[in-house]
PDB file of N, CA and C in Angstrom:
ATOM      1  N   UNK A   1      -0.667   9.799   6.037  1.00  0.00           N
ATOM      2  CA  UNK A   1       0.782   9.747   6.102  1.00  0.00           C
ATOM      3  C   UNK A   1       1.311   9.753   4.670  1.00  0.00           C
ATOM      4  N   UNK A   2       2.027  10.684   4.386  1.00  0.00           N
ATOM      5  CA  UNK A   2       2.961  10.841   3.041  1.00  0.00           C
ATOM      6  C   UNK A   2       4.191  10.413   2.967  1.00  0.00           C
ATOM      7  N   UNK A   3       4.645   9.518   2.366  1.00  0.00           N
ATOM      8  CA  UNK A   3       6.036   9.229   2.523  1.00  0.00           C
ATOM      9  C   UNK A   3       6.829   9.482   1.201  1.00  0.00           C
ATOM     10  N   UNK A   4       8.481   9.703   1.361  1.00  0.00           N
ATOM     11  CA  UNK A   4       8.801   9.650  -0.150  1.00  0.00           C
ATOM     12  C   UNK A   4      10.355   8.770  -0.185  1.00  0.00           C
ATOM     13  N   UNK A   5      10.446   8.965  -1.379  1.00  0.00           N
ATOM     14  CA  UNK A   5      11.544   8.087  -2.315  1.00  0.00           C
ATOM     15  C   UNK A   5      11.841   8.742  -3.541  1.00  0.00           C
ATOM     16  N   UNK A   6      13.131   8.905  -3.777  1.00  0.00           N
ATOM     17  CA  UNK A   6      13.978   9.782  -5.038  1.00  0.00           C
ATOM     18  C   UNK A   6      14.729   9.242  -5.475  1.00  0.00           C
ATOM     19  N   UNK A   7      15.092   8.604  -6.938  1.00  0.00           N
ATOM     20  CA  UNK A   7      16.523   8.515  -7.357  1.00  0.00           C
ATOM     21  C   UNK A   7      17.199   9.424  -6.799  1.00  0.00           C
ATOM     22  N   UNK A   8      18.302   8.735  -6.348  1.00  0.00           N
ATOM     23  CA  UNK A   8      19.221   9.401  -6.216  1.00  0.00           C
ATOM     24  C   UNK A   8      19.328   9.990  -4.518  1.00  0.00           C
ATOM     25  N   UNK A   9      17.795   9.262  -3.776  1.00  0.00           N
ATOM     26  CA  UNK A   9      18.291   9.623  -2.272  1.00  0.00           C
ATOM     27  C   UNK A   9      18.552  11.103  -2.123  1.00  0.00           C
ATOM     28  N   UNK A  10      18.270  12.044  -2.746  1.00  0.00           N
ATOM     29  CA  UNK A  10      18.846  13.548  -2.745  1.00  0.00           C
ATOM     30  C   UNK A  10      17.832  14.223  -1.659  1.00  0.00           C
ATOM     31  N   UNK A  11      18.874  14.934  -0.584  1.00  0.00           N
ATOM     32  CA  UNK A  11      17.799  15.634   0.417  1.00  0.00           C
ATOM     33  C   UNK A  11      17.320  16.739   0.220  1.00  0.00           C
ATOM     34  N   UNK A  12      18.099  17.810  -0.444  1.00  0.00           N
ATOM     35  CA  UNK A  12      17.674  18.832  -1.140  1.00  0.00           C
ATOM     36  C   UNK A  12      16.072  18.955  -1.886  1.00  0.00           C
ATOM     37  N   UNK A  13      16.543  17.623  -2.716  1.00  0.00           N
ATOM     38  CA  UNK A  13      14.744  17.197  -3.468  1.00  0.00           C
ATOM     39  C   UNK A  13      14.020  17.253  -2.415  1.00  0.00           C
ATOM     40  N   UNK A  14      14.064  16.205  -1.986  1.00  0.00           N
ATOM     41  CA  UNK A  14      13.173  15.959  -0.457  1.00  0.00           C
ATOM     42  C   UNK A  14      12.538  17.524  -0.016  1.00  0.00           C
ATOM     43  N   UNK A  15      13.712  17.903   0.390  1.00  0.00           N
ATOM     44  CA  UNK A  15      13.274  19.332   1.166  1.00  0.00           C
ATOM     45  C   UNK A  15      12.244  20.002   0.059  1.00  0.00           C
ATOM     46  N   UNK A  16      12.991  19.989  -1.565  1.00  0.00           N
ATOM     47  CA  UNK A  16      12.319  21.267  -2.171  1.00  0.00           C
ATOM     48  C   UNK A  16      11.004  20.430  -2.195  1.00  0.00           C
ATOM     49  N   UNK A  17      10.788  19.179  -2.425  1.00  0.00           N
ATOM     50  CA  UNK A  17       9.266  18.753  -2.644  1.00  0.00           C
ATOM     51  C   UNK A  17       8.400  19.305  -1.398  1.00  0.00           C
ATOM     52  N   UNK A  18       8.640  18.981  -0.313  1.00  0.00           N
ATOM     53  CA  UNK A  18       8.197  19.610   0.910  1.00  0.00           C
ATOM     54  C   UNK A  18       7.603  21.031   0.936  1.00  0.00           C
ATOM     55  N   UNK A  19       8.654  21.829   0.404  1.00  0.00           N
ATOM     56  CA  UNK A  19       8.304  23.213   0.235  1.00  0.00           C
ATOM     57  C   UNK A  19       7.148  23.741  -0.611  1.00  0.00           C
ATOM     58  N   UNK A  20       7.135  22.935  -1.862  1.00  0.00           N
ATOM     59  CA  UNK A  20       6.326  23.188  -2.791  1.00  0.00           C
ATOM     60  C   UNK A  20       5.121  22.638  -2.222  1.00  0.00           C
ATOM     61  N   UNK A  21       4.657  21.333  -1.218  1.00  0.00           N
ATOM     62  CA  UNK A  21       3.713  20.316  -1.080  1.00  0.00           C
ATOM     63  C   UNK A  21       2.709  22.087   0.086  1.00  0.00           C
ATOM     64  N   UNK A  22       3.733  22.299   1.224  1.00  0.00           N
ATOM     65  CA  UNK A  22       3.731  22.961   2.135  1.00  0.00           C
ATOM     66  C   UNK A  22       3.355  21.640   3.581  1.00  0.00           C
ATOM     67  N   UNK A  23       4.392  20.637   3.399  1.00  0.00           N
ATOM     68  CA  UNK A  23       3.904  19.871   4.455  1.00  0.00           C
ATOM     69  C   UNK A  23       5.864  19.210   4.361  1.00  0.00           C
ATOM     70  N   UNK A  24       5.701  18.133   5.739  1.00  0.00           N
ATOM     71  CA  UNK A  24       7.008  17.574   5.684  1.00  0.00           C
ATOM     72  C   UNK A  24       6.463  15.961   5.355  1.00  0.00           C
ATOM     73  N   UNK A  25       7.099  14.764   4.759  1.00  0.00           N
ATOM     74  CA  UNK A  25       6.965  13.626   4.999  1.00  0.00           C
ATOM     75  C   UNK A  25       6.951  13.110   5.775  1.00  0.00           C
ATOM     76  N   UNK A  26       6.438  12.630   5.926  1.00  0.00           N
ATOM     77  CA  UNK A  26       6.163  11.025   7.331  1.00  0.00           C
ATOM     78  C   UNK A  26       7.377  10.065   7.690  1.00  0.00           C
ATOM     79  N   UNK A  27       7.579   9.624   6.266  1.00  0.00           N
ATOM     80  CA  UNK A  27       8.743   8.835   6.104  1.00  0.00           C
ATOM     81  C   UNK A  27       9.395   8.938   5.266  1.00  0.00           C
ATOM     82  N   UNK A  28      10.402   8.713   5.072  1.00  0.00           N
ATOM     83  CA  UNK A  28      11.946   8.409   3.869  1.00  0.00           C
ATOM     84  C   UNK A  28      12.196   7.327   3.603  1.00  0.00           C
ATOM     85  N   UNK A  29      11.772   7.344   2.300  1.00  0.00           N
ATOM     86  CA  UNK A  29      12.787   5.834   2.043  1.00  0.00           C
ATOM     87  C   UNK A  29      13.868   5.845   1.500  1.00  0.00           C
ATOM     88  N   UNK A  30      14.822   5.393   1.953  1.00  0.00           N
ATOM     89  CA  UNK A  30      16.291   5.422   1.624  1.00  0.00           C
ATOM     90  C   UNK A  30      16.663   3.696   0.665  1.00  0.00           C
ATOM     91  N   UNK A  31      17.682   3.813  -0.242  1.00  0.00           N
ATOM     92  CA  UNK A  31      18.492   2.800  -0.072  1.00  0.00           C
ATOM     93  C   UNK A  31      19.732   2.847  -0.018  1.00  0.00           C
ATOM     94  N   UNK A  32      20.536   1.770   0.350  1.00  0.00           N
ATOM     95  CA  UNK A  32      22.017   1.609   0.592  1.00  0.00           C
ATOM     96  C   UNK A  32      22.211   0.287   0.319  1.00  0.00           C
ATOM     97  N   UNK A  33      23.866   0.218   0.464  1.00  0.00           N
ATOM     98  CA  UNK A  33      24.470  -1.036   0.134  1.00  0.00           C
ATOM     99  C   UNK A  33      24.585  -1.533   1.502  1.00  0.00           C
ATOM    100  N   UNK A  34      24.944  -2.837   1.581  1.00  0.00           N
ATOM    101  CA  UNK A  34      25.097  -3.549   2.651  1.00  0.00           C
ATOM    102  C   UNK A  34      26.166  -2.818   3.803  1.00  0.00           C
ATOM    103  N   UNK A  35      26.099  -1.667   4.721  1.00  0.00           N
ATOM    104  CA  UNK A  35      27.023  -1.376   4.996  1.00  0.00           C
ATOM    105  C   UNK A  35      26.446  -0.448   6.407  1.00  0.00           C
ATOM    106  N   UNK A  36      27.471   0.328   7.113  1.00  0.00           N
ATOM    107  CA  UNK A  36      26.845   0.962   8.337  1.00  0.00           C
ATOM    108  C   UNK A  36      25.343   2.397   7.341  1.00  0.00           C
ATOM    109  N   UNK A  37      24.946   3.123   8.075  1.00  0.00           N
ATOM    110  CA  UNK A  37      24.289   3.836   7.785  1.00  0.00           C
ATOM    111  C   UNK A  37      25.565   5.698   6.957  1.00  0.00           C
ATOM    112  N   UNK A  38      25.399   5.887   6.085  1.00  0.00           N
ATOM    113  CA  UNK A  38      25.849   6.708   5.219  1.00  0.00           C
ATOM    114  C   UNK A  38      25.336   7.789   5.719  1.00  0.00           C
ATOM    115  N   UNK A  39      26.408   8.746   4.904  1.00  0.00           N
ATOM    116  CA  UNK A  39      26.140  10.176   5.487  1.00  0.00           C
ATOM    117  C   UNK A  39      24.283  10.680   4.949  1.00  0.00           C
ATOM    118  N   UNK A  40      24.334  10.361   3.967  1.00  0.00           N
ATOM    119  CA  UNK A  40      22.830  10.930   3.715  1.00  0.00           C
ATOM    120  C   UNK A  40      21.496  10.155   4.810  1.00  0.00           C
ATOM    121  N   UNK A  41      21.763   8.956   4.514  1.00  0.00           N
ATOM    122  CA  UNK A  41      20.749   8.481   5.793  1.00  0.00           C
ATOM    123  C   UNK A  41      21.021   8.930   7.354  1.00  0.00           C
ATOM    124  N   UNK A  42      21.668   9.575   7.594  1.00  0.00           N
ATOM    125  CA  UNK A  42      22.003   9.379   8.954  1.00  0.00           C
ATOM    126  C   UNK A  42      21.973  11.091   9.272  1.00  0.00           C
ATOM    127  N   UNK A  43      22.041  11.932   8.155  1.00  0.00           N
ATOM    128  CA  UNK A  43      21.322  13.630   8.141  1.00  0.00           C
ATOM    129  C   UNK A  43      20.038  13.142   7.920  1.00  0.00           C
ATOM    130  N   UNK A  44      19.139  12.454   7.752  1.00  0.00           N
ATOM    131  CA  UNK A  44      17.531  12.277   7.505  1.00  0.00           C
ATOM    132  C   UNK A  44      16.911  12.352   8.988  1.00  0.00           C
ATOM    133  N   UNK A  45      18.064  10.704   9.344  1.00  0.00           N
ATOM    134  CA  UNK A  45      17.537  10.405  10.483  1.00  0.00           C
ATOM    135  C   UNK A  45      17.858  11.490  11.781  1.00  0.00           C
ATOM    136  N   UNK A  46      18.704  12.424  11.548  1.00  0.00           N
ATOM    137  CA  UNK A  46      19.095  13.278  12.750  1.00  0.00           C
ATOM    138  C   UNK A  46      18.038  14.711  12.575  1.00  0.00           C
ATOM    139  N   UNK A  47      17.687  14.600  11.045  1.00  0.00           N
ATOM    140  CA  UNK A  47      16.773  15.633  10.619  1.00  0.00           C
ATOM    141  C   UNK A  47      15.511  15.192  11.770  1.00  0.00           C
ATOM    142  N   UNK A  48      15.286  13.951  12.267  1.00  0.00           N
ATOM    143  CA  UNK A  48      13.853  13.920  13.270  1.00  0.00           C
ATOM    144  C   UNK A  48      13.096  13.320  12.126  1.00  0.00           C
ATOM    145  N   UNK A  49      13.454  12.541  11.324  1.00  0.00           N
ATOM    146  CA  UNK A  49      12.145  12.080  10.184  1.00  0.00           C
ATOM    147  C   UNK A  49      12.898  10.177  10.766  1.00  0.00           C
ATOM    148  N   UNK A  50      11.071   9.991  10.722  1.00  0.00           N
ATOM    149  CA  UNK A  50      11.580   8.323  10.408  1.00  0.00           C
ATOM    150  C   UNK A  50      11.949   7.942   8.795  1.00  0.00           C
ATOM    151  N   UNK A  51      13.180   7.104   9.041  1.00  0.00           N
ATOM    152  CA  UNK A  51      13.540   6.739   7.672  1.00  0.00           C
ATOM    153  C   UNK A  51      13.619   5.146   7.554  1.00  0.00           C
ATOM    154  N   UNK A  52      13.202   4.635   6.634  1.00  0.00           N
ATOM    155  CA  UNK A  52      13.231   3.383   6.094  1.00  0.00           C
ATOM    156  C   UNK A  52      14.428   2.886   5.129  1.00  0.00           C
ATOM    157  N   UNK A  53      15.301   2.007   5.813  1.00  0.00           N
ATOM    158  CA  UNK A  53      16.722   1.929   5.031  1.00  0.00           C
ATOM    159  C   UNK A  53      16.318   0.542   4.198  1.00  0.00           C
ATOM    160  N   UNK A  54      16.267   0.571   3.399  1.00  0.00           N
ATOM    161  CA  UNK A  54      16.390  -0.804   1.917  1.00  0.00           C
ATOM    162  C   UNK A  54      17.963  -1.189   2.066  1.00  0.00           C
ATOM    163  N   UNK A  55      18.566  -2.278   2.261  1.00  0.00           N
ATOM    164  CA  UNK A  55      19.978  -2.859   2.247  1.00  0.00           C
ATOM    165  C   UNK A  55      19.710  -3.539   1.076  1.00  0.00           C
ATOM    166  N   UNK A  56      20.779  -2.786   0.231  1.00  0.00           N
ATOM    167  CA  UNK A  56      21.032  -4.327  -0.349  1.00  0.00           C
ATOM    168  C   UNK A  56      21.778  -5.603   0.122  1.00  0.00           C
ATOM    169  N   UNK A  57      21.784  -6.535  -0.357  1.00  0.00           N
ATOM    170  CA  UNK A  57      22.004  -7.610   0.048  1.00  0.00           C
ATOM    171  C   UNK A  57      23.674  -7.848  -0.594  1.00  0.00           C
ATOM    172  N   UNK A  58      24.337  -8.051   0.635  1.00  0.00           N
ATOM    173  CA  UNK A  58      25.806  -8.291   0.543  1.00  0.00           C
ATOM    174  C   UNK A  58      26.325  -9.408  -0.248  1.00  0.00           C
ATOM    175  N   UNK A  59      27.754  -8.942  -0.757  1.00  0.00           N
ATOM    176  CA  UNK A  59      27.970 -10.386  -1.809  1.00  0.00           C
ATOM    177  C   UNK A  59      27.324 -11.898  -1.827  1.00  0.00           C
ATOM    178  N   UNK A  60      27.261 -12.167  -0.732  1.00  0.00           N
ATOM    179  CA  UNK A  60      26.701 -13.653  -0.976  1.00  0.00           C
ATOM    180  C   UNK A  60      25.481 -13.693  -1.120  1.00  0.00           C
ATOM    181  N   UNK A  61      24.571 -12.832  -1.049  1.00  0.00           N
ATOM    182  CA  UNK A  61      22.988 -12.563  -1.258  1.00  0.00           C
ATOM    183  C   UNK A  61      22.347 -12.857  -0.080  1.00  0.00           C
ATOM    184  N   UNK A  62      21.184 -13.297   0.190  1.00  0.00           N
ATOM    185  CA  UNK A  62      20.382 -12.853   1.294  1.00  0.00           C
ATOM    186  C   UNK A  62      20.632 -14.593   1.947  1.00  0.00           C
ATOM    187  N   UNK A  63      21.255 -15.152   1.137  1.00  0.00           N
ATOM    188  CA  UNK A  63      21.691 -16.706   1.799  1.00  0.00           C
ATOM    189  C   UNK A  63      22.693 -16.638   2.573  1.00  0.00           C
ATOM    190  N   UNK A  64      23.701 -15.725   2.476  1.00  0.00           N
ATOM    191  CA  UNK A  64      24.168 -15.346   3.478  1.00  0.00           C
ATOM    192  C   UNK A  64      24.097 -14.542   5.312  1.00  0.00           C
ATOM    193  N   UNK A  65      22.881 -13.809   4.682  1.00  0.00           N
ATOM    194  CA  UNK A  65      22.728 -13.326   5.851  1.00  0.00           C
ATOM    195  C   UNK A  65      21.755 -14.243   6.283  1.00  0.00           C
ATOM    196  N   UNK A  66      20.885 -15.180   5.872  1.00  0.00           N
ATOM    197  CA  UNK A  66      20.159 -16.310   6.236  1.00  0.00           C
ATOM    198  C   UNK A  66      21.503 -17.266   7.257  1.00  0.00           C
ATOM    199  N   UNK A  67      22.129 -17.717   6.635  1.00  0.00           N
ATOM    200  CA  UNK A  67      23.389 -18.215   6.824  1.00  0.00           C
ATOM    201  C   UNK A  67      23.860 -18.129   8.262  1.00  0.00           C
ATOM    202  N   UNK A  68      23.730 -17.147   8.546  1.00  0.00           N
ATOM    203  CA  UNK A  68      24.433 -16.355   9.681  1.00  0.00           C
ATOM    204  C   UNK A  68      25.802 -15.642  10.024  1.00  0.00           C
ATOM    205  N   UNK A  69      26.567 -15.845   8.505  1.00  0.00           N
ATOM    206  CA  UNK A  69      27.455 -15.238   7.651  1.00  0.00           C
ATOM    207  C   UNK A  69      27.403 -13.588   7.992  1.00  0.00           C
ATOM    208  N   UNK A  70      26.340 -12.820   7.859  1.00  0.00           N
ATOM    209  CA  UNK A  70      26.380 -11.077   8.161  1.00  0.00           C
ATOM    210  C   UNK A  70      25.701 -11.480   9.380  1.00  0.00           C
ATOM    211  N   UNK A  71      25.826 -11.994  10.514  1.00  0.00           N
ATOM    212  CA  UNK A  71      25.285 -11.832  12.193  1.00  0.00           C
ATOM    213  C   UNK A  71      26.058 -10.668  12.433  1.00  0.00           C
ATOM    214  N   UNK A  72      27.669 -10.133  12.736  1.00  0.00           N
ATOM    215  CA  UNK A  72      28.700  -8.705  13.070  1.00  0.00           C
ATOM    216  C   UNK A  72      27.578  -8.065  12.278  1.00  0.00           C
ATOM    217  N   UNK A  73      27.809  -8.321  10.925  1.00  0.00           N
ATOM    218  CA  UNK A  73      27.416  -6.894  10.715  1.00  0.00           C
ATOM    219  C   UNK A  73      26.034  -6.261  10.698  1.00  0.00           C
ATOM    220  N   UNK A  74      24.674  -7.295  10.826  1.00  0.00           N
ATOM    221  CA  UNK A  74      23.443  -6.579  11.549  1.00  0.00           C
ATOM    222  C   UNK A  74      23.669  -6.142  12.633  1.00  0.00           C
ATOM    223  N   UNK A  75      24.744  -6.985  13.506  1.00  0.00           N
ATOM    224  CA  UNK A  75      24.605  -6.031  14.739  1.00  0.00           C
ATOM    225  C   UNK A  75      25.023  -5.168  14.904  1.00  0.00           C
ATOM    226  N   UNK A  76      26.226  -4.809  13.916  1.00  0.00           N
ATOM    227  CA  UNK A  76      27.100  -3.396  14.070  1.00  0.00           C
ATOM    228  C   UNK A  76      25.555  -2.431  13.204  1.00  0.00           C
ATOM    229  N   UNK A  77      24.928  -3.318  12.550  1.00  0.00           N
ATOM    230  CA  UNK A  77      23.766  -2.144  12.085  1.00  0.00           C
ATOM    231  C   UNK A  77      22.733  -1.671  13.197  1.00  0.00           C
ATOM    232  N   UNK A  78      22.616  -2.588  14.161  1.00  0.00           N
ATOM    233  CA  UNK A  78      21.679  -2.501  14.675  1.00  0.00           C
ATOM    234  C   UNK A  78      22.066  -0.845  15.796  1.00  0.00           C
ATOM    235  N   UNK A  79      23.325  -1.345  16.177  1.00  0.00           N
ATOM    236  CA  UNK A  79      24.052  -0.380  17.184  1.00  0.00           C
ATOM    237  C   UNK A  79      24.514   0.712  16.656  1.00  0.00           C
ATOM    238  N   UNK A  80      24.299   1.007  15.299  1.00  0.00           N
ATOM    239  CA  UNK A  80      24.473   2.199  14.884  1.00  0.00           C
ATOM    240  C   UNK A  80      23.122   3.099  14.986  1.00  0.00           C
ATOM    241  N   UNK A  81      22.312   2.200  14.191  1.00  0.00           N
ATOM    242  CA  UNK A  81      20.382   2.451  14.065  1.00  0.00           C
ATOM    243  C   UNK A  81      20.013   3.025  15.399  1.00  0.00           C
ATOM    244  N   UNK A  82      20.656   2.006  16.375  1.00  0.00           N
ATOM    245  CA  UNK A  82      20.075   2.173  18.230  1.00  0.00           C
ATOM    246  C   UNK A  82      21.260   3.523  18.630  1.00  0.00           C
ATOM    247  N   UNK A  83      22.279   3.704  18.140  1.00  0.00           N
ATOM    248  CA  UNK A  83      22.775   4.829  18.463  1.00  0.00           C
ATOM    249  C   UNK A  83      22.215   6.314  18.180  1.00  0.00           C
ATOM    250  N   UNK A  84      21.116   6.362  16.960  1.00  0.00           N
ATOM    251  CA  UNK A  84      20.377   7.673  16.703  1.00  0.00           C
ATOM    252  C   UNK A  84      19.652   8.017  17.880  1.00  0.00           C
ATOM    253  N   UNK A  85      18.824   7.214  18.444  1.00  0.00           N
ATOM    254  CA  UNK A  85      18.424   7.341  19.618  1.00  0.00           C
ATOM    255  C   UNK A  85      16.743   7.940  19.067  1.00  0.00           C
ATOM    256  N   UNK A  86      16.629   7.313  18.071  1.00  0.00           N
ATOM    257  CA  UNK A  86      15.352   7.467  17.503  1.00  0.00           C
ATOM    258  C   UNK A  86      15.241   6.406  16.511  1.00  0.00           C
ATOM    259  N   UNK A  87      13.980   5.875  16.188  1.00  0.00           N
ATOM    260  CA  UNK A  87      13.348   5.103  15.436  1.00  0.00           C
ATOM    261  C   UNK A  87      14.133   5.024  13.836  1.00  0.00           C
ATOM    262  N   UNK A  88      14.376   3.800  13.828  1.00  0.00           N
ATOM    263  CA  UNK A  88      15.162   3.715  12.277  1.00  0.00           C
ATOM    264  C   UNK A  88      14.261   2.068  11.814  1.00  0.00           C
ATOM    265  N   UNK A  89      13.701   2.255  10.300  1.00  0.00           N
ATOM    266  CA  UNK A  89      12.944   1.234   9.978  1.00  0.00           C
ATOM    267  C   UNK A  89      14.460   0.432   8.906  1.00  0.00           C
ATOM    268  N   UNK A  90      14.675  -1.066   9.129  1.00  0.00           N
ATOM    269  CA  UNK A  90      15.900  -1.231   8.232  1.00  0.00           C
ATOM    270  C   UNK A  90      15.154  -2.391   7.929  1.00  0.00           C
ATOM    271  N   UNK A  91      15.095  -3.020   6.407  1.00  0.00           N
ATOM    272  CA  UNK A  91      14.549  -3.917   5.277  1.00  0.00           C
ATOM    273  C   UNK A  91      15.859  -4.001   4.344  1.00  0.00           C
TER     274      UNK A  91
END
């Protein structure tokens, strides 16, 4: 299994590495800010690739979402993730 990761999240790269490799990745790793899934993650994930979303951790830091402070908004993540209707890895 080959997976990748780019500054800059760029799908284009992605693709041209692919082309040059002559194979597709396994997985994507993406990151984002604390927030629903973005246009680039969400063309990965509709592309049919499993993708691995990195959150960063929202203003109050991860004591917050410990907290139970971001509970709405994992779940509005979760129901977006469960809306692809395919496998989404979120860290």
């Amino acid at each position: 299994m080959v997976g990748w990761h780019e500054a800059g999240d760029d799908p284009d790269a992605l693709r041209l590495h692919e082309t040059e490799l002559g194979t597709r990745f396994a997985l994507v790793r993406m990151y984002q800010q604390w927030q629903l899934p973005s246009r680039r993650v969400a063309s990965m994930i509709n592309d049919g690739r499993l993708v691995l979303v990195s959150l960063k951790p929202p203003a109050g830091g991860w004591a917050a979402v410990a907290s139970g402070a971001e509970d709405p908004m994992i779940q509005a993540l979760a129901e977006a993730h469960r809306g692809f209707g395919r496998r989404v890895i979120g860290v």
